[in-house]
N, C-alpha and C. Protein backbone atom coordinates (compact mmCIF):
# COMPACT_ATOMS: atom_id res chain seq x y z
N UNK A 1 11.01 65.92 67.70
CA UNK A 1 10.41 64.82 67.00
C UNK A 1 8.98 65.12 66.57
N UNK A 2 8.41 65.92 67.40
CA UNK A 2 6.61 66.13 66.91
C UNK A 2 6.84 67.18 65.64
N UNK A 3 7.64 67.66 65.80
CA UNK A 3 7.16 68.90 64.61
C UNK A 3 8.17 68.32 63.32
N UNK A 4 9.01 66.91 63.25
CA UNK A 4 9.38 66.56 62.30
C UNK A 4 7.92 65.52 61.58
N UNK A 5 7.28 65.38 62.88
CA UNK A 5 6.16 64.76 62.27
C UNK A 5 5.13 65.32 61.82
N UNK A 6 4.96 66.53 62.35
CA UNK A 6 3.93 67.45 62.10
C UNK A 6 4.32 67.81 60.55
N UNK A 7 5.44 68.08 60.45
CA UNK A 7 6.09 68.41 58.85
C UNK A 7 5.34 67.27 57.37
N UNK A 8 6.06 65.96 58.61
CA UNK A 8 5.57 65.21 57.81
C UNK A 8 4.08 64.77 56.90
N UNK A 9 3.37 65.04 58.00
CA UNK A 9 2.19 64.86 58.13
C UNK A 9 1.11 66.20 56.91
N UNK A 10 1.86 67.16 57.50
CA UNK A 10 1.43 68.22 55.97
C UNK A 10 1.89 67.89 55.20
N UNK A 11 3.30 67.70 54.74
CA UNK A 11 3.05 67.17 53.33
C UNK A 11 2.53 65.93 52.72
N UNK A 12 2.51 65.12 53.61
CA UNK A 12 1.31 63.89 52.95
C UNK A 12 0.27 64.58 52.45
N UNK A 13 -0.55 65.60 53.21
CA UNK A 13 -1.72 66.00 53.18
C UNK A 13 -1.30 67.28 51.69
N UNK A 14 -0.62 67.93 51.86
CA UNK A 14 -0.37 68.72 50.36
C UNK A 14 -0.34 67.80 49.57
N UNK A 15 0.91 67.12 49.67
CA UNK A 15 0.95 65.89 48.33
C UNK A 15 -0.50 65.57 47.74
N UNK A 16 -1.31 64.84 48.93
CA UNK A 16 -2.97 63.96 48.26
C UNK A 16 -3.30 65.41 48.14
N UNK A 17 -3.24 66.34 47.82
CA UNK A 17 -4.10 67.35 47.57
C UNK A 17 -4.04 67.77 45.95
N UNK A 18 -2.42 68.01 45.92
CA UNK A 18 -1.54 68.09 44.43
C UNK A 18 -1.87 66.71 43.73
N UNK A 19 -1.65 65.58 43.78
CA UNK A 19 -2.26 64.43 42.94
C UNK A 19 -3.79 64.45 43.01
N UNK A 20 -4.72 64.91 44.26
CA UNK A 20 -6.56 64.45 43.47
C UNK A 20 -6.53 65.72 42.96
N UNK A 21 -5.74 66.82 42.76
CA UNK A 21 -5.87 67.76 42.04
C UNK A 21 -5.49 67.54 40.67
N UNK A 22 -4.17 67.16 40.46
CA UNK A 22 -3.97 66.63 39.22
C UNK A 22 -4.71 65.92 38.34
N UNK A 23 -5.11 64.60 39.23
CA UNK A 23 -5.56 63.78 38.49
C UNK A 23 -7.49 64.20 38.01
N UNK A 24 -7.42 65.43 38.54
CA UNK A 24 -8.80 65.63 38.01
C UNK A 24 -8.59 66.56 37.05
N UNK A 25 -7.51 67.40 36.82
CA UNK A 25 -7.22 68.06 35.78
C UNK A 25 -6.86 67.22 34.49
N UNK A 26 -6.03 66.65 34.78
CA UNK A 26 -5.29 65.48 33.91
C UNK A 26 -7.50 64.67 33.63
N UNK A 27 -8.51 64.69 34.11
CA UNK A 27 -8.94 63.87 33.66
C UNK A 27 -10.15 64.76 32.34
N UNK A 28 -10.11 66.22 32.81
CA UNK A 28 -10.95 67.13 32.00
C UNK A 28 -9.94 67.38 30.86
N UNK A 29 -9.02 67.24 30.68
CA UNK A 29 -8.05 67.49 29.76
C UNK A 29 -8.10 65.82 28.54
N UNK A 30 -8.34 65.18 29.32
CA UNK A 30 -8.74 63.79 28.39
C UNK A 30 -9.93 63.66 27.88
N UNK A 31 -10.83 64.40 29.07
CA UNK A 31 -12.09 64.57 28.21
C UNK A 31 -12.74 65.44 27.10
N UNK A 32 -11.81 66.28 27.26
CA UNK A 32 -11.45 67.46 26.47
C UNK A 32 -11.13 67.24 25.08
N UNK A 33 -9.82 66.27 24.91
CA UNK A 33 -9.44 66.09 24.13
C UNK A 33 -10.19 64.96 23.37
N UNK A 34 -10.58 63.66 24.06
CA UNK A 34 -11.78 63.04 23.38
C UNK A 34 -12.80 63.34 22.98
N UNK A 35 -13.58 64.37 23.49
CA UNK A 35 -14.73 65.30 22.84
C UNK A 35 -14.43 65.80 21.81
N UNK A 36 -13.11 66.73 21.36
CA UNK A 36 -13.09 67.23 20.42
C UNK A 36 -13.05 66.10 18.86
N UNK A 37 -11.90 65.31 19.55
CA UNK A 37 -11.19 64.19 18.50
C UNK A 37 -12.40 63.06 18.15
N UNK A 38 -12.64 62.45 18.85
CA UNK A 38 -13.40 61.12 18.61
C UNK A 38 -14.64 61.28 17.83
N UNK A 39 -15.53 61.38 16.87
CA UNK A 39 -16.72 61.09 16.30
C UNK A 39 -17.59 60.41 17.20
N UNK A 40 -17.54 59.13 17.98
CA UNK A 40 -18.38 58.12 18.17
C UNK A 40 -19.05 59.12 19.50
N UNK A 41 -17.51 59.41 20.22
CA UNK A 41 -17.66 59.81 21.19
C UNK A 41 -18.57 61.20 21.21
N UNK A 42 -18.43 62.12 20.44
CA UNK A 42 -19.33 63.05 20.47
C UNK A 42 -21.10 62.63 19.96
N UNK A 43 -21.03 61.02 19.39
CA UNK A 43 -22.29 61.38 18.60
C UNK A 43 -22.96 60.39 19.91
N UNK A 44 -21.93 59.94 20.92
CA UNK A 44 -22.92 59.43 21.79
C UNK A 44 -23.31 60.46 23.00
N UNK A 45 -22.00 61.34 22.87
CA UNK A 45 -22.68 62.42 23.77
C UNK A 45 -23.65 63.55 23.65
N UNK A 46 -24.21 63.94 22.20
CA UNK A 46 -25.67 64.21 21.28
C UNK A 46 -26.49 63.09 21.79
N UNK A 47 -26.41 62.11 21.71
CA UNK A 47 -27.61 61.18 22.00
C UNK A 47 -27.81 60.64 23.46
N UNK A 48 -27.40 61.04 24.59
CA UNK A 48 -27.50 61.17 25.99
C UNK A 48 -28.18 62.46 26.13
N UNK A 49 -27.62 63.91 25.33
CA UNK A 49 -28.32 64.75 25.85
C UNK A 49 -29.78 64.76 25.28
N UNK A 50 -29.62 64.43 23.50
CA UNK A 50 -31.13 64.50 23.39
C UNK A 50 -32.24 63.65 24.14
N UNK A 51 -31.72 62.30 24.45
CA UNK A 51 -32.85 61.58 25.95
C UNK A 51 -32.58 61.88 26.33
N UNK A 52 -32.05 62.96 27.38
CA UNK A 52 -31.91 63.28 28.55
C UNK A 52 -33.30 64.77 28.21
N UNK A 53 -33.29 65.29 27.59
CA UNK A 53 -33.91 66.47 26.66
C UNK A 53 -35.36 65.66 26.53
N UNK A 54 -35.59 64.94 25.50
CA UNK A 54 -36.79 63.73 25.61
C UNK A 54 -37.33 63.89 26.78
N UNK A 55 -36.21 62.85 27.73
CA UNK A 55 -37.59 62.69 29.12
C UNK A 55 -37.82 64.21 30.30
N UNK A 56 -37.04 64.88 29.91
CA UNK A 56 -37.25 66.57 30.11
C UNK A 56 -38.84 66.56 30.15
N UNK A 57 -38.51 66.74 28.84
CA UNK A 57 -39.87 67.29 28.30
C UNK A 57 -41.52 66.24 28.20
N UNK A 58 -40.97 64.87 28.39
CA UNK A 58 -42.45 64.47 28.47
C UNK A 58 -42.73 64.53 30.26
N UNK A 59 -41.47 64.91 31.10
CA UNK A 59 -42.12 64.82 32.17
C UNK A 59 -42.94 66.11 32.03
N UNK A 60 -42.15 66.95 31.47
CA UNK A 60 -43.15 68.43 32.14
C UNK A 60 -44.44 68.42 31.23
N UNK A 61 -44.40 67.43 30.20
CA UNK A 61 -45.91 67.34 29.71
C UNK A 61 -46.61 66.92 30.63
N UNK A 62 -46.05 65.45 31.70
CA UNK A 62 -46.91 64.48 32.31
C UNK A 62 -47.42 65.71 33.55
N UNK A 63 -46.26 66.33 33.61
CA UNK A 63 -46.65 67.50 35.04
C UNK A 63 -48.07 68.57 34.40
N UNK A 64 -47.60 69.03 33.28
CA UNK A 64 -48.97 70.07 32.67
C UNK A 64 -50.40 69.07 32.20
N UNK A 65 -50.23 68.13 32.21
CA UNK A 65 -51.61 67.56 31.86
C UNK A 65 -52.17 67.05 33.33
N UNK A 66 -51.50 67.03 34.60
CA UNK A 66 -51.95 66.93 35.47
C UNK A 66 -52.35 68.16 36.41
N UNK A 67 -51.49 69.14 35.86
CA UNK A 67 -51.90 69.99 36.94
C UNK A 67 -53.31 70.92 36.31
N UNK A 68 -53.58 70.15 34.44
CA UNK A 68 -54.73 71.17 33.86
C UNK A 68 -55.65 69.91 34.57
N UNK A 69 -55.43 68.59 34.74
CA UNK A 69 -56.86 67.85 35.11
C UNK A 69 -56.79 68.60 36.72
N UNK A 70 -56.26 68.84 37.47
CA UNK A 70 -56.42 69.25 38.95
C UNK A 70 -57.54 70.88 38.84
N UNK A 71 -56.61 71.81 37.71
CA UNK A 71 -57.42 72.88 37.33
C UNK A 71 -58.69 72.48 37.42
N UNK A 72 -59.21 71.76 36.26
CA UNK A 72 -60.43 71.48 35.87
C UNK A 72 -61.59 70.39 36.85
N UNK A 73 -61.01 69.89 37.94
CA UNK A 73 -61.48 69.39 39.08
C UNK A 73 -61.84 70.16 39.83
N UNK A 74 -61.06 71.02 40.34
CA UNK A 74 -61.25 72.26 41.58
C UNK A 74 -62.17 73.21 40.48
N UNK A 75 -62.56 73.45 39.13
CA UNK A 75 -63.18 74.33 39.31
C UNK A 75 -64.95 73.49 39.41
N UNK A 76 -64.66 72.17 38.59
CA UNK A 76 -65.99 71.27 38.55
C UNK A 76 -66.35 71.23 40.38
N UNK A 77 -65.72 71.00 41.22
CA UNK A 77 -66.32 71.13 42.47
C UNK A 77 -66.37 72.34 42.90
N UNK A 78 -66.21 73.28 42.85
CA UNK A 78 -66.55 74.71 42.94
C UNK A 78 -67.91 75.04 42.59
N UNK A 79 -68.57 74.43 40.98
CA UNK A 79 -69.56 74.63 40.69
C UNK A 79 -70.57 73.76 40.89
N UNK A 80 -70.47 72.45 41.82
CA UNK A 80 -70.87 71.57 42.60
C UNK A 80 -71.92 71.83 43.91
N UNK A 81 -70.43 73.12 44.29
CA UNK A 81 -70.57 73.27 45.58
C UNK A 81 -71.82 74.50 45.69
N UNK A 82 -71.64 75.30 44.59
CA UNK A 82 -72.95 76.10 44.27
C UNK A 82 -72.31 77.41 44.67
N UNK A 83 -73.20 78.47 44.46
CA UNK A 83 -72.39 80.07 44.78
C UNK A 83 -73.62 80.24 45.32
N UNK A 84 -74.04 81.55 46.09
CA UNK A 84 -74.86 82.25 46.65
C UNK A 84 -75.97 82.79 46.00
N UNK A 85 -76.83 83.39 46.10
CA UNK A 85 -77.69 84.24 44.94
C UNK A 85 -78.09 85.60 45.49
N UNK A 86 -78.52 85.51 46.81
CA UNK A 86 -79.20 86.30 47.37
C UNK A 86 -77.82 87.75 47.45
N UNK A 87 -77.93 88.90 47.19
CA UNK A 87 -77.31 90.09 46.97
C UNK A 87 -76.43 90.01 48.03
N UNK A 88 -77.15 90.54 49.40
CA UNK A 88 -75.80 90.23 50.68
C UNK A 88 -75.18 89.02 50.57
N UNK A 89 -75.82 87.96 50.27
CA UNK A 89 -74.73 86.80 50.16
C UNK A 89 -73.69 86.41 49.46
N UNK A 90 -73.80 87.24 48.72
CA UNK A 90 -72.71 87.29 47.46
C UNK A 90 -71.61 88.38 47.89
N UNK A 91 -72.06 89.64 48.68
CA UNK A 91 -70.76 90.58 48.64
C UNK A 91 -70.41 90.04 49.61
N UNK A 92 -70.76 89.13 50.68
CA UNK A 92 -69.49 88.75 51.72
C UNK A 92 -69.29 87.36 51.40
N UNK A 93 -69.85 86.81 50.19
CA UNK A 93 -68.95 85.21 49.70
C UNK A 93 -67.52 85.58 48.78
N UNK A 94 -68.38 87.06 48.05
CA UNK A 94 -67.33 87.63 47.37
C UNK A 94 -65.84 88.20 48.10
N UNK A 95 -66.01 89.04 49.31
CA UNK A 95 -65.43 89.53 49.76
C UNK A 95 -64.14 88.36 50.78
N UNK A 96 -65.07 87.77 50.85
CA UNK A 96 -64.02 85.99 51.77
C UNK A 96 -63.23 85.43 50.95
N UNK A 97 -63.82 85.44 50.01
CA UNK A 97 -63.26 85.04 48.75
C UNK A 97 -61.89 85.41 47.81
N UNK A 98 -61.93 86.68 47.43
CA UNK A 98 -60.59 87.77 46.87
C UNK A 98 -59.75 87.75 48.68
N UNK A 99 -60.43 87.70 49.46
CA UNK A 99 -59.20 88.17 50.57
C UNK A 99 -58.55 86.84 51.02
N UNK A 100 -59.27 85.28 50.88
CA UNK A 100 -58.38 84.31 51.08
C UNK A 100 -57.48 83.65 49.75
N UNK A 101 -57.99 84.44 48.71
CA UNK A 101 -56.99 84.40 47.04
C UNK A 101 -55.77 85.25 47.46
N UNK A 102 -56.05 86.22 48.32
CA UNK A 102 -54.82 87.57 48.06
C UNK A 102 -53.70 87.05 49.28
N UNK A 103 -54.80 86.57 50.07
CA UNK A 103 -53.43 85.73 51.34
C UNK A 103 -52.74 84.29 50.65
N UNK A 104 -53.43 83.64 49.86
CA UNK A 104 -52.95 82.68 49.53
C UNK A 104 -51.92 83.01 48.10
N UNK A 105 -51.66 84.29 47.72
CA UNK A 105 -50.99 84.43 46.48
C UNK A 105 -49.34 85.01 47.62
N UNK A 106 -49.85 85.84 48.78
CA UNK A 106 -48.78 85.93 49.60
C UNK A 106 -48.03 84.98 50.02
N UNK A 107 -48.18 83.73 50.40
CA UNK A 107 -47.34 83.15 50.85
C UNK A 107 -46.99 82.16 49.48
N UNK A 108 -47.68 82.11 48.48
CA UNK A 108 -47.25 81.29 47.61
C UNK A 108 -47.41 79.64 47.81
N UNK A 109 -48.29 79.40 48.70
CA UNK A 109 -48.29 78.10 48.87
C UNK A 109 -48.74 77.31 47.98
N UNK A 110 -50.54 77.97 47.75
CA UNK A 110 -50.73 76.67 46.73
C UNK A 110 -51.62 77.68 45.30
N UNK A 111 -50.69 77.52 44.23
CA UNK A 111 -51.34 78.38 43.11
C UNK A 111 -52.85 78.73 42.80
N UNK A 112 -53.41 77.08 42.60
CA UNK A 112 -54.65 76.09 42.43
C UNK A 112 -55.60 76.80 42.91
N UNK A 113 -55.17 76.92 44.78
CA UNK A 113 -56.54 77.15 45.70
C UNK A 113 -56.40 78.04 45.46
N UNK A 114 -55.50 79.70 45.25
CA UNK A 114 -55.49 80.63 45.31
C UNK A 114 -56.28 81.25 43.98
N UNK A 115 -56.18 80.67 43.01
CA UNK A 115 -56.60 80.77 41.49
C UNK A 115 -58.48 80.31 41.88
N UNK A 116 -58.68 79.35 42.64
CA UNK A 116 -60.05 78.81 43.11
C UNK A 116 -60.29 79.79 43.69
N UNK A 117 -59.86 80.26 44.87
CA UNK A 117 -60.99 81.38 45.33
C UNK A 117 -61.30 82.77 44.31
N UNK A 118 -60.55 83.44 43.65
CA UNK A 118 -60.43 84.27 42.08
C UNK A 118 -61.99 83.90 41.21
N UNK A 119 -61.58 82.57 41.26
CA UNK A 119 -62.72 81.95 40.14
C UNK A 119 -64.20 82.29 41.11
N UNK A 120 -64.34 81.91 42.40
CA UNK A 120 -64.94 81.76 43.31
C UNK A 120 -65.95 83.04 43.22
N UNK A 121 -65.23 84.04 43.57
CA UNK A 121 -65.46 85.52 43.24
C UNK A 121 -66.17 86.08 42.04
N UNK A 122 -65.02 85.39 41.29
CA UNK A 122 -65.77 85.98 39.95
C UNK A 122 -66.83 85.43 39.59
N UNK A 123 -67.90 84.43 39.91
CA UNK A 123 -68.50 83.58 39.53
C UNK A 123 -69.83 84.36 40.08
N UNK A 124 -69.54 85.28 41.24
CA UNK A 124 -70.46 85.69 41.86
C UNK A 124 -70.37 87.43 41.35
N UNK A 125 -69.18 88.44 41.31
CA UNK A 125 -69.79 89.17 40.68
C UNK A 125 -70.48 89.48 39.57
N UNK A 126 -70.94 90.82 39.76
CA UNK A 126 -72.06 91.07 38.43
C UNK A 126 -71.32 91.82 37.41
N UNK A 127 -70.31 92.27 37.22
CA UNK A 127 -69.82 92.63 36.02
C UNK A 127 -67.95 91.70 36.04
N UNK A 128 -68.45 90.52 35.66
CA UNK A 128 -66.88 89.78 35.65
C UNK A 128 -65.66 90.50 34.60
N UNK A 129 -66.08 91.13 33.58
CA UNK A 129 -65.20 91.54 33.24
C UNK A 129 -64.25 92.75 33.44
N UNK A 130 -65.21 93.66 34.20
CA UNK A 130 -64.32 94.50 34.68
C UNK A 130 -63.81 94.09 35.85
N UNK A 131 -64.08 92.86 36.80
CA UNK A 131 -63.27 92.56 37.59
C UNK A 131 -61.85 91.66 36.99
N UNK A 132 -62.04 91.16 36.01
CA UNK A 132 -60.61 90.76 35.35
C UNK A 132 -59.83 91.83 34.70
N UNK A 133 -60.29 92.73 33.84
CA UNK A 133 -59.07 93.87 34.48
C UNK A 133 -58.39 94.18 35.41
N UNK A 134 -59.31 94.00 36.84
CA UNK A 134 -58.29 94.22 37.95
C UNK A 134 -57.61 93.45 38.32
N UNK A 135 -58.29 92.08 38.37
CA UNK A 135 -57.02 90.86 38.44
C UNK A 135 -55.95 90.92 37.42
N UNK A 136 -56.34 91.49 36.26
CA UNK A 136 -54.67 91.70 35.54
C UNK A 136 -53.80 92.10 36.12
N UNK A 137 -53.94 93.31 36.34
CA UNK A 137 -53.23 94.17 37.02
C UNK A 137 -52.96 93.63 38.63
N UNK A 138 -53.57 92.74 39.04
CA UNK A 138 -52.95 93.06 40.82
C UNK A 138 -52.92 91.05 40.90
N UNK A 139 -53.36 90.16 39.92
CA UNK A 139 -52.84 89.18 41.00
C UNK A 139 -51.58 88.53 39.94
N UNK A 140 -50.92 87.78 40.64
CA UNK A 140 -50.11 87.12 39.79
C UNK A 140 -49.98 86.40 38.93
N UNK A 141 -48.99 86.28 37.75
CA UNK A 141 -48.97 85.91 36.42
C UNK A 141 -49.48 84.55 36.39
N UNK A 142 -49.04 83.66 37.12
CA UNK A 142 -48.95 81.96 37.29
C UNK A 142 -50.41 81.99 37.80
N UNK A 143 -50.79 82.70 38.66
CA UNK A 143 -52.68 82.20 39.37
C UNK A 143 -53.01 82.95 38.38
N UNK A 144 -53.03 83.87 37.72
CA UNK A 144 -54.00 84.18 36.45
C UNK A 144 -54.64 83.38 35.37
N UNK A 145 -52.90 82.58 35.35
CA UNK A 145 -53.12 81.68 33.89
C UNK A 145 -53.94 80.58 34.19
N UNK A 146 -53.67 80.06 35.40
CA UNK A 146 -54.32 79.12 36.02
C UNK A 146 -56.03 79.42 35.82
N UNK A 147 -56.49 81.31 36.90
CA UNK A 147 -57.60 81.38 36.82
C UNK A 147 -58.21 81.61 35.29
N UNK A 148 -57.58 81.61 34.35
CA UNK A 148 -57.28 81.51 32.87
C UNK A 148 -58.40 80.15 32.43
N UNK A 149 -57.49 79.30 32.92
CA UNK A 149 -58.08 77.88 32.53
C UNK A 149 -59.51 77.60 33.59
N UNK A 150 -59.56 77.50 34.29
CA UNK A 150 -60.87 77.58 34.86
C UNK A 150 -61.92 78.03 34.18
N UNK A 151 -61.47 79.85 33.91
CA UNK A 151 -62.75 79.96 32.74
C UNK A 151 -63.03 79.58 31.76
N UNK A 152 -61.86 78.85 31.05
CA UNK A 152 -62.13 78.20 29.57
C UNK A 152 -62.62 76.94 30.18
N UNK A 153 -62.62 76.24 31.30
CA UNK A 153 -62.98 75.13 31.45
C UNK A 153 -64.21 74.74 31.88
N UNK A 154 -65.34 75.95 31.89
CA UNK A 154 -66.34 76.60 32.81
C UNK A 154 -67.27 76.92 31.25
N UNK A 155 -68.32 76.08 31.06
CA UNK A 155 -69.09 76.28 29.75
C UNK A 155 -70.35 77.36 30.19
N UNK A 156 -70.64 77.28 31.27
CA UNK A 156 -71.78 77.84 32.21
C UNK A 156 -71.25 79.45 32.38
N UNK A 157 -69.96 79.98 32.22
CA UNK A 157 -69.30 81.32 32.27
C UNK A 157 -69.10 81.40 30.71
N UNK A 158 -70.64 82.85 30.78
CA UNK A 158 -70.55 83.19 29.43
C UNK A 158 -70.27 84.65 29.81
N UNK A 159 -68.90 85.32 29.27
CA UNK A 159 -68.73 86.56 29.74
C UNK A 159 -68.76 87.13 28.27
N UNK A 160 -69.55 88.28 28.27
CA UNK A 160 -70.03 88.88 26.53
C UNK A 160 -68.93 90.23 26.52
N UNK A 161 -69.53 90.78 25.68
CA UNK A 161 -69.20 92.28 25.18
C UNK A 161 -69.24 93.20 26.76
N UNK A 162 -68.49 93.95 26.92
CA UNK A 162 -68.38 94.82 28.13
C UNK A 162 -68.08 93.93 29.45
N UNK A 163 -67.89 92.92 29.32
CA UNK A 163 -68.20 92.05 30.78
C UNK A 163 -69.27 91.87 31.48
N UNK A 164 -70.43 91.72 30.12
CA UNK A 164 -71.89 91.78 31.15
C UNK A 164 -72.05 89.87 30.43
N UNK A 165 -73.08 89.37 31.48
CA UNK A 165 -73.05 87.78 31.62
C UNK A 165 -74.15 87.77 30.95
N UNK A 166 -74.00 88.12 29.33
CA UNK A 166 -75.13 87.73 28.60
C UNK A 166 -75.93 88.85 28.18
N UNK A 167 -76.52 88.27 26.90
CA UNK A 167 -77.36 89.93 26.51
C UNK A 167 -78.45 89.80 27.37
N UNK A 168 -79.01 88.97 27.96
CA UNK A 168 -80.48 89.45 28.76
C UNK A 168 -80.20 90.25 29.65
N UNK A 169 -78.97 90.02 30.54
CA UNK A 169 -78.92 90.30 31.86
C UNK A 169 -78.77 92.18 31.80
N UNK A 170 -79.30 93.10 31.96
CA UNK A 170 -78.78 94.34 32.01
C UNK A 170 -77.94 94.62 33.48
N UNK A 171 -78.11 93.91 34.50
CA UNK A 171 -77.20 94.15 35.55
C UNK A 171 -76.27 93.37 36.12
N UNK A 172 -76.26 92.44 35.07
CA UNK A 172 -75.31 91.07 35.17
C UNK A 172 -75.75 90.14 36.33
N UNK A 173 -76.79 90.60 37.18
CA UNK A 173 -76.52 89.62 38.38
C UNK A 173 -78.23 88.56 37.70
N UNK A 174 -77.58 87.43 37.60
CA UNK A 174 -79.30 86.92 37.74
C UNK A 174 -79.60 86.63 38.74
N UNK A 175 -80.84 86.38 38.34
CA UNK A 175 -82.58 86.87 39.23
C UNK A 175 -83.43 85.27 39.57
């Protein structure tokens, strides 16, 4: 008696397997065929995707105009906060600086701060432009672009011809 039930009992369970199988085939096959056939039906399914496409795209506007006002915050308190002047104070603000950018590009946590300490650095060496060659080459694409915008957002960073900070300066560092 158990294994006439046990019998039973699988094929209930095949059966509901063969019908929600069916009936989901049987339902892409209707949709199938209404997509191709119907007019209304395709021109409402163009106009779901294009709003769907629409609010796509103004979110990732609402996301890029916030994350350029966050840019342009972190670098305005950066230059708030003031940089160093004095020579030793600068190669170990500098040096704290590129090494908590290079840990923070490792774990990937936060683009922003990692792109802030970059800016941080550069603000204090004396030839910025040959230090952005090297950040080409060694930090990552996304904190670049970022440390990108900082400098365009930075009226006080005038980087000239050769990467020297201005025609007065002959050693870039002011005095």
């Amino acid at each position: 008696m158990s294994t006439i039930s046990s019998i039973r009992a699988s094929t209930i369970a095949l059966a509901s397997v063969g019908a929600i199988t069916t009936g989901i085939i049987a339902y892409a096959v209707y949709f199938d065929h209404k997509r191709r056939t119907d007019p209304e039906f395709r021109k409402a399914l163009k106009r779901e995707s294009r709003k769907e496409a629409r609010a796509a795209k103004e979110e990732a506007e609402a996301h890029g105009a916030q994350q350029k006002e966050a840019i342009k915050s972190a670098a305005d308190e950066a230059r708030e906060e003031g940089f160093p002047t004095a020579t030793e104070d600068k190669e170990t603000y500098f040096m704290n600086e590129v090494g908590r950018g290079e840990a923070l590009c490792q774990d990937g946590s936060d683009q922003i701060e990692a792109a802030l300490c970059f800016y941080k650095a550069l603000k204090v060496y004396p030839a910025p432009g040959d230090l952005m060659s090297i950040y080409d080459k060694t930090v990552p694409k996304p904190v670049l672009d970022i440390l990108a915008e900082m400098i365009a957002s930075d009226p006080s960073f005038p980087v000239g011809p050769g990467g020297s900070r201005g025609p007065s300066s002959e050693s870039g560092i002011d005095g």
